[in-house]
C-alpha atoms as a PDB file:
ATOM      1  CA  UNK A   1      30.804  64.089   2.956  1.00  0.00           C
ATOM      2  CA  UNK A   2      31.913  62.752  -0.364  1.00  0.00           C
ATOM      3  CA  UNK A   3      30.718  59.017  -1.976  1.00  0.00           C
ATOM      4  CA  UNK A   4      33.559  57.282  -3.393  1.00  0.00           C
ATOM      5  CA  UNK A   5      32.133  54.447  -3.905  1.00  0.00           C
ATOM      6  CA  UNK A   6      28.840  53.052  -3.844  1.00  0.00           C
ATOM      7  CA  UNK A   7      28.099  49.484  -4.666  1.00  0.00           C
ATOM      8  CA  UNK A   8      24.389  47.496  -4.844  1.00  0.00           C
ATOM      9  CA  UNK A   9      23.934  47.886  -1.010  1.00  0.00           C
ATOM     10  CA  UNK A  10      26.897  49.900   0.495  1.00  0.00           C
ATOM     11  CA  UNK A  11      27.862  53.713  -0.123  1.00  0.00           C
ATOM     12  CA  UNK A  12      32.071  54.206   1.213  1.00  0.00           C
ATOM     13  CA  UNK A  13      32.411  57.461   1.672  1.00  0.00           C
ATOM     14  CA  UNK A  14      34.676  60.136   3.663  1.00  0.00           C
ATOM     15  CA  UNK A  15      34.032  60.847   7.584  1.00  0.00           C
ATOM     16  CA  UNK A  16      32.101  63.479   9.128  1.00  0.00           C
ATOM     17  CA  UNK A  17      32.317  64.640  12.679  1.00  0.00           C
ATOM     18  CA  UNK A  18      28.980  63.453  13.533  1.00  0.00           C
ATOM     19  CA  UNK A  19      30.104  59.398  12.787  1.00  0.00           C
ATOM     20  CA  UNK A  20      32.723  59.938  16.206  1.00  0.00           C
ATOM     21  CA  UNK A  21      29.882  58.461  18.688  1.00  0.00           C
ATOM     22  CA  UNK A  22      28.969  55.396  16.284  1.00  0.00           C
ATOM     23  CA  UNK A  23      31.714  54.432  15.244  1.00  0.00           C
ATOM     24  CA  UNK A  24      33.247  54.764  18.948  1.00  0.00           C
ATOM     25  CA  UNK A  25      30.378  52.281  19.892  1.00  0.00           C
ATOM     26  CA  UNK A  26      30.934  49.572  17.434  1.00  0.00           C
ATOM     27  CA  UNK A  27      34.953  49.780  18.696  1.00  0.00           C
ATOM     28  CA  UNK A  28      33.453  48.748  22.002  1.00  0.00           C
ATOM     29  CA  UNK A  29      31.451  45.627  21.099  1.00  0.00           C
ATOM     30  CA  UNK A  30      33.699  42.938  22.675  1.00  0.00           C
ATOM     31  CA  UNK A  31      32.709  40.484  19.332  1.00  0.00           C
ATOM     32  CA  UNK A  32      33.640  43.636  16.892  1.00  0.00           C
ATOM     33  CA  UNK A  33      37.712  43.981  19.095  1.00  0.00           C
ATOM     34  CA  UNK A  34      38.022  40.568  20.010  1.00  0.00           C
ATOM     35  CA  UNK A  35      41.224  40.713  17.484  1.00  0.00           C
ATOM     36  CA  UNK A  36      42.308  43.715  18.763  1.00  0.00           C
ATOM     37  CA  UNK A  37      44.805  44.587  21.520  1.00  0.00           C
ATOM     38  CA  UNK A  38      42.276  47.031  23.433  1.00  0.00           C
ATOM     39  CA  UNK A  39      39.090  49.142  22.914  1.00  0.00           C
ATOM     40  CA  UNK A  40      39.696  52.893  21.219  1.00  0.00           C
ATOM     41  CA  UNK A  41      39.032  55.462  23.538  1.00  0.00           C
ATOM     42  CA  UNK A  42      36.952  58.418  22.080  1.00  0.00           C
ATOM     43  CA  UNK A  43      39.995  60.535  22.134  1.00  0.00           C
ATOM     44  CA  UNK A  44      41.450  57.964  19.206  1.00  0.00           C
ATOM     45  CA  UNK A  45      38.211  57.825  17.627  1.00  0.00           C
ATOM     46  CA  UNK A  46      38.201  62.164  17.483  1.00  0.00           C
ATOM     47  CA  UNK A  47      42.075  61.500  16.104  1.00  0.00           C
ATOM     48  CA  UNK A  48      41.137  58.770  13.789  1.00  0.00           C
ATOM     49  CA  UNK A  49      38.784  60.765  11.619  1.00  0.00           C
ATOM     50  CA  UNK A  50      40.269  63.729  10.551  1.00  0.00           C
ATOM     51  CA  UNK A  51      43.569  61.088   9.763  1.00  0.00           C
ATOM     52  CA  UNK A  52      41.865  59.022   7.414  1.00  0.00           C
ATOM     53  CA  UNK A  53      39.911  61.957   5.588  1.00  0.00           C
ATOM     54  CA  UNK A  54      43.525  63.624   5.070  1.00  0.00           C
ATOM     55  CA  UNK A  55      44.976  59.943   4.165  1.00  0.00           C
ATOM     56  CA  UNK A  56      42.178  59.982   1.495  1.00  0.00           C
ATOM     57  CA  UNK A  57      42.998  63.803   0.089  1.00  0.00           C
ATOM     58  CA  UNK A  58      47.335  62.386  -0.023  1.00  0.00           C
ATOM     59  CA  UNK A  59      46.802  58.872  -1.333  1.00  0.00           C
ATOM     60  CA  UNK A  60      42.998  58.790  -2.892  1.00  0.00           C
ATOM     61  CA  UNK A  61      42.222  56.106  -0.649  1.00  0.00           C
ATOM     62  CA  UNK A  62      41.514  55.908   2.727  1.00  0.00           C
ATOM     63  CA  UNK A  63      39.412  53.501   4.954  1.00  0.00           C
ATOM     64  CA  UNK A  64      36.165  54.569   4.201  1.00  0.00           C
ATOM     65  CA  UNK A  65      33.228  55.268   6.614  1.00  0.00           C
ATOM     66  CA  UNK A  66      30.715  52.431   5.560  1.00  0.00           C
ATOM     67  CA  UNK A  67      27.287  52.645   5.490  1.00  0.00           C
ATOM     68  CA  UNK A  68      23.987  50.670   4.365  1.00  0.00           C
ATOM     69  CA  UNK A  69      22.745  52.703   1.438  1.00  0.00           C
ATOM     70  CA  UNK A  70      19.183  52.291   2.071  1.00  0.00           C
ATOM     71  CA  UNK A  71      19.542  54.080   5.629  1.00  0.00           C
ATOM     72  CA  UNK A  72      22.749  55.789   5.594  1.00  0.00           C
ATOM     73  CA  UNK A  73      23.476  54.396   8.857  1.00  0.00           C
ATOM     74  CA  UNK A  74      27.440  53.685   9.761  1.00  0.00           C
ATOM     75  CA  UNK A  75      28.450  50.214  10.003  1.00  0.00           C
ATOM     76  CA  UNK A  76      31.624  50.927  10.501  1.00  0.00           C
ATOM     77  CA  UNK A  77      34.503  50.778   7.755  1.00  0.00           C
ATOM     78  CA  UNK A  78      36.120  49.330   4.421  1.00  0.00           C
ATOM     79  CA  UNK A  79      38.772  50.684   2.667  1.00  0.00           C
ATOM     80  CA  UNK A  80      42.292  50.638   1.640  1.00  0.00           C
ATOM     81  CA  UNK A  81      45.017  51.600   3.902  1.00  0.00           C
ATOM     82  CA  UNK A  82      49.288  53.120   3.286  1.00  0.00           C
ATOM     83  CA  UNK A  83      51.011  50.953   5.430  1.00  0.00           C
ATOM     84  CA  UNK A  84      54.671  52.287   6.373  1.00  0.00           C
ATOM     85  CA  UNK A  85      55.305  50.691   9.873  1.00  0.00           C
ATOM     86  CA  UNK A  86      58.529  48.908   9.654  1.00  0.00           C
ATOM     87  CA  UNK A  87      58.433  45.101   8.345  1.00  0.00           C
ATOM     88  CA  UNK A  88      59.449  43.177   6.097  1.00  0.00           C
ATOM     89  CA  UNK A  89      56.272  44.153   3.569  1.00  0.00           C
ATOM     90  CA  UNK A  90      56.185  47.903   3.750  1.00  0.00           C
ATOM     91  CA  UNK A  91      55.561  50.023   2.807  1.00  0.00           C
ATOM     92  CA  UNK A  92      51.985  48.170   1.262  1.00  0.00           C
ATOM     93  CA  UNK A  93      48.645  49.202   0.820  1.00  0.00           C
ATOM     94  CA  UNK A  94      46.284  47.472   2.822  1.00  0.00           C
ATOM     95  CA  UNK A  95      42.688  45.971   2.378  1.00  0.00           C
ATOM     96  CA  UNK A  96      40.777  46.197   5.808  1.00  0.00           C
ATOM     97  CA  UNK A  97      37.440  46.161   7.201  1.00  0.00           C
ATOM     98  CA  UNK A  98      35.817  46.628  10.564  1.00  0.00           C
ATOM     99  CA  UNK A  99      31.870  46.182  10.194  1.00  0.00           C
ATOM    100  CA  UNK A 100      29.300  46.591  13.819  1.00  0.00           C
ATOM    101  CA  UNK A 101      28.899  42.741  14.082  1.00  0.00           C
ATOM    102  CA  UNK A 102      24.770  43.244  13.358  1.00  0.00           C
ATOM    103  CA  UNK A 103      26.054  43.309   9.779  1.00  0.00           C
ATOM    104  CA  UNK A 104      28.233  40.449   9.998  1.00  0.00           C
ATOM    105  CA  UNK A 105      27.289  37.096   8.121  1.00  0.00           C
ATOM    106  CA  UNK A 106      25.583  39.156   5.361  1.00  0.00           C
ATOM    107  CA  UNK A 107      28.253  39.957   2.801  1.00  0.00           C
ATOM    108  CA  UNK A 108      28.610  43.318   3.575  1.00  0.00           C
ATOM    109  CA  UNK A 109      32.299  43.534   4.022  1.00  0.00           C
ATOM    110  CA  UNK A 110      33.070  41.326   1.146  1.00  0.00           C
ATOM    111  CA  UNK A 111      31.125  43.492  -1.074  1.00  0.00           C
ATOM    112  CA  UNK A 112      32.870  46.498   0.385  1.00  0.00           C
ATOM    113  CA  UNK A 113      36.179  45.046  -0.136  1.00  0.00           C
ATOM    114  CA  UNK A 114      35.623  43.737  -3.452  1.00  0.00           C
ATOM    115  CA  UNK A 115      34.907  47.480  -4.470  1.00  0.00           C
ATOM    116  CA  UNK A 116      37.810  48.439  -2.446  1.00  0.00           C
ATOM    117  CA  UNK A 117      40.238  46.568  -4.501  1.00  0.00           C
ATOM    118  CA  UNK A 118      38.284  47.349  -7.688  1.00  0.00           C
ATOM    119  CA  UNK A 119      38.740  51.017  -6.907  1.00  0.00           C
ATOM    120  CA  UNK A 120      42.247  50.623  -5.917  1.00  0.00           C
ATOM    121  CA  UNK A 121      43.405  48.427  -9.290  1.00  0.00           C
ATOM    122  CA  UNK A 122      41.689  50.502 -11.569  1.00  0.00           C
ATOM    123  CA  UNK A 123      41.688  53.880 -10.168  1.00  0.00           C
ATOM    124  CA  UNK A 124      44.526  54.146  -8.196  1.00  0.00           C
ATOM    125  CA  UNK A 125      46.530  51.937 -10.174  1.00  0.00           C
ATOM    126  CA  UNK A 126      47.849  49.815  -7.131  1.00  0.00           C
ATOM    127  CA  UNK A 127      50.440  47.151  -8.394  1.00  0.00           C
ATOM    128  CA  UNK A 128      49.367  44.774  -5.138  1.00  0.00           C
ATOM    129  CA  UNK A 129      46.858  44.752  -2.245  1.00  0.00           C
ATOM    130  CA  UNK A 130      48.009  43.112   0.952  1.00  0.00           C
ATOM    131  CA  UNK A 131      45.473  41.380   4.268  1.00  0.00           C
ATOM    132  CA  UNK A 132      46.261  40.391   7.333  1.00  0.00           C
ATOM    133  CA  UNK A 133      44.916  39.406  10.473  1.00  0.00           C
ATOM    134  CA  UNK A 134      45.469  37.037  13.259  1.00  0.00           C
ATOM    135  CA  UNK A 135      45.193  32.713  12.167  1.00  0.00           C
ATOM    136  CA  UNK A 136      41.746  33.045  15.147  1.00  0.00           C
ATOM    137  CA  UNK A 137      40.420  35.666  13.399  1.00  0.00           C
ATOM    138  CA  UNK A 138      38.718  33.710  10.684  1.00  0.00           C
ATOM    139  CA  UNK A 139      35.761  35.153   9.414  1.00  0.00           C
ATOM    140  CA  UNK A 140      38.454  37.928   7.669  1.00  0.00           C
ATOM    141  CA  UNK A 141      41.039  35.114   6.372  1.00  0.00           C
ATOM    142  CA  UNK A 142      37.687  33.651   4.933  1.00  0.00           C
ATOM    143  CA  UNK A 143      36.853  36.796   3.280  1.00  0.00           C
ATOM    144  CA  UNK A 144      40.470  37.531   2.202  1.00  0.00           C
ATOM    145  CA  UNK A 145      39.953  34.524   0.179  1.00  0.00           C
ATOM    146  CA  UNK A 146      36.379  35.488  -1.066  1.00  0.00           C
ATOM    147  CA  UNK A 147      37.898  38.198  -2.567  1.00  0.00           C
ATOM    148  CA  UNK A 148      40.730  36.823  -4.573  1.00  0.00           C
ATOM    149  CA  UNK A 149      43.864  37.202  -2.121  1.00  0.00           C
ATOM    150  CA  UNK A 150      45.880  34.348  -1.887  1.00  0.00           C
ATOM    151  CA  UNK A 151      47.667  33.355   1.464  1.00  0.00           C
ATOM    152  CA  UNK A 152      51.438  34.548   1.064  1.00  0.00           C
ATOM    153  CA  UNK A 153      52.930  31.405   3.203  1.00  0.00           C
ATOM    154  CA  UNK A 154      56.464  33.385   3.271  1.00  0.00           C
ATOM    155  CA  UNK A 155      54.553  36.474   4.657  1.00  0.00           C
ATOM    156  CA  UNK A 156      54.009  35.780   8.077  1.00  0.00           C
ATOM    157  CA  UNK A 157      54.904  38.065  10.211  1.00  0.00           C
ATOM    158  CA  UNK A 158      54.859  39.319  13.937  1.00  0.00           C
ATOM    159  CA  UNK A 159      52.890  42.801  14.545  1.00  0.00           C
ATOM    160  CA  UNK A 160      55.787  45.045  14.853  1.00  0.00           C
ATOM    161  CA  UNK A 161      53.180  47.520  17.036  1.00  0.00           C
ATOM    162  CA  UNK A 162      52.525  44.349  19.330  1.00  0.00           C
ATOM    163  CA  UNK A 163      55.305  42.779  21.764  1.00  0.00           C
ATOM    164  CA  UNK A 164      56.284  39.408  19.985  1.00  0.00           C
ATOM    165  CA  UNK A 165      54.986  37.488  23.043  1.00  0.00           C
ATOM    166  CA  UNK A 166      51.502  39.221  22.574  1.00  0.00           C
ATOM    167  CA  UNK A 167      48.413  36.673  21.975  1.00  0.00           C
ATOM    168  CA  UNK A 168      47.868  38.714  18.766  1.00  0.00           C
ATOM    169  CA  UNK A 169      51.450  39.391  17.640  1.00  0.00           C
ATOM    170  CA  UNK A 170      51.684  36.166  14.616  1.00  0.00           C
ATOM    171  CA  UNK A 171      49.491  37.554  11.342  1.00  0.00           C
ATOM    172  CA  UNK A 172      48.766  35.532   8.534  1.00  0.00           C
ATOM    173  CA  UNK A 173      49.725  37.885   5.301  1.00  0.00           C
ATOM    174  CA  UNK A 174      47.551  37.696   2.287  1.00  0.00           C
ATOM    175  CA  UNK A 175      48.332  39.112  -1.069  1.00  0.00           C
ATOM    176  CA  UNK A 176      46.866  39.738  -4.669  1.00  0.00           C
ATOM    177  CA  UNK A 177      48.863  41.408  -7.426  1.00  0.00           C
ATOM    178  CA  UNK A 178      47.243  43.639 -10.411  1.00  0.00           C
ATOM    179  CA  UNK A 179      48.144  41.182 -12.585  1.00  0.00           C
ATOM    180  CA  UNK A 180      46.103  38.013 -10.847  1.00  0.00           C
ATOM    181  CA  UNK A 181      43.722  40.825  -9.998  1.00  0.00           C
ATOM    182  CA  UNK A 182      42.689  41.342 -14.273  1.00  0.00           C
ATOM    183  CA  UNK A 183      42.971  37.688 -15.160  1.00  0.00           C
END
């Protein structure tokens, strides 16, 4: 396990085996997937880890496993994200979060994201962060705009992994440049 990042109440580190049963439970809280076309299975969750800890070691990113520092308990992630799937704004790298929701409502993913972009301006030297999620989902629009990304009203798009007819196909597409980011 290696901190990345570690802010006033969060560490975002890399993944170890032993997170596979936590985080597979907060992917089956109903609240925590309501945006999501289905629950992972544990055989996604066993795939996911070792995928992001090698997306960290080729990009120096990765969505990070987060956790409460005081108790080093998982909450579930933050992090940035290569996107390459085929649309019209890839390939991008992506701000996301998926938090247990017992830790929702207390700043906790805007604090990790914050970081997140932090670390990905000044470290990584990212020229723009992207967001999205569905127009329901908005407790994340509300944090994409906590954080400084602005709506991109030309960026809406349909999920290219979703049929276009799907409930959750239409995303909202929020953006923040390096530039706005350092003014």
């Amino acid at each position: 396990m290696t901190t990345i990042i570690e802010t006033e109440r969060l560490i975002l580190r890399t993944w170890r085996k032993e997170d596979a049963d936590p985080y597979f439970q907060i992917n089956q809280d109903l609240k925590v997937i309501e945006f999501l076309p289905k629950a992972l299975i544990m055989e996604q969750v066993n795939d996911f880890i070792p995928a992001v800890n090698s997306h960290q070691d080729k990009h120096g990113y990765t969505l990070w496993a987060a956790c409460l520092k005081e108790t080093e308990e998982l909450m579930g992630f933050i992090g940035l994200n290569y996107t390459d799937w085929e649309s019209n704004f890839t390939p991008a790298v992506e701000v996301g979060w998926r938090l247990g929701s017992q830790y929702w409502g207390k700043g906790y993913a805007t604090e990790g994201a914050e970081a997140s972009l932090k670390y990905g301006f000044k470290k990584c030297c990212l020229k723009a962060i992207v967001s999205f999620t569905v127009p329901a989902n908005v407790r994340s629009l509300r944090i994409m705009e906590k954080i400084g990304l602005k709506r991109d009203l030309n960026g809406d798009f349909a999920h290219p992994k979703l049929a276009a007819d799907h409930k959750l196909s239409h995303h909202f597409m929020y953006r923040l440049s390096a530039d706005e980011y350092a003014k």
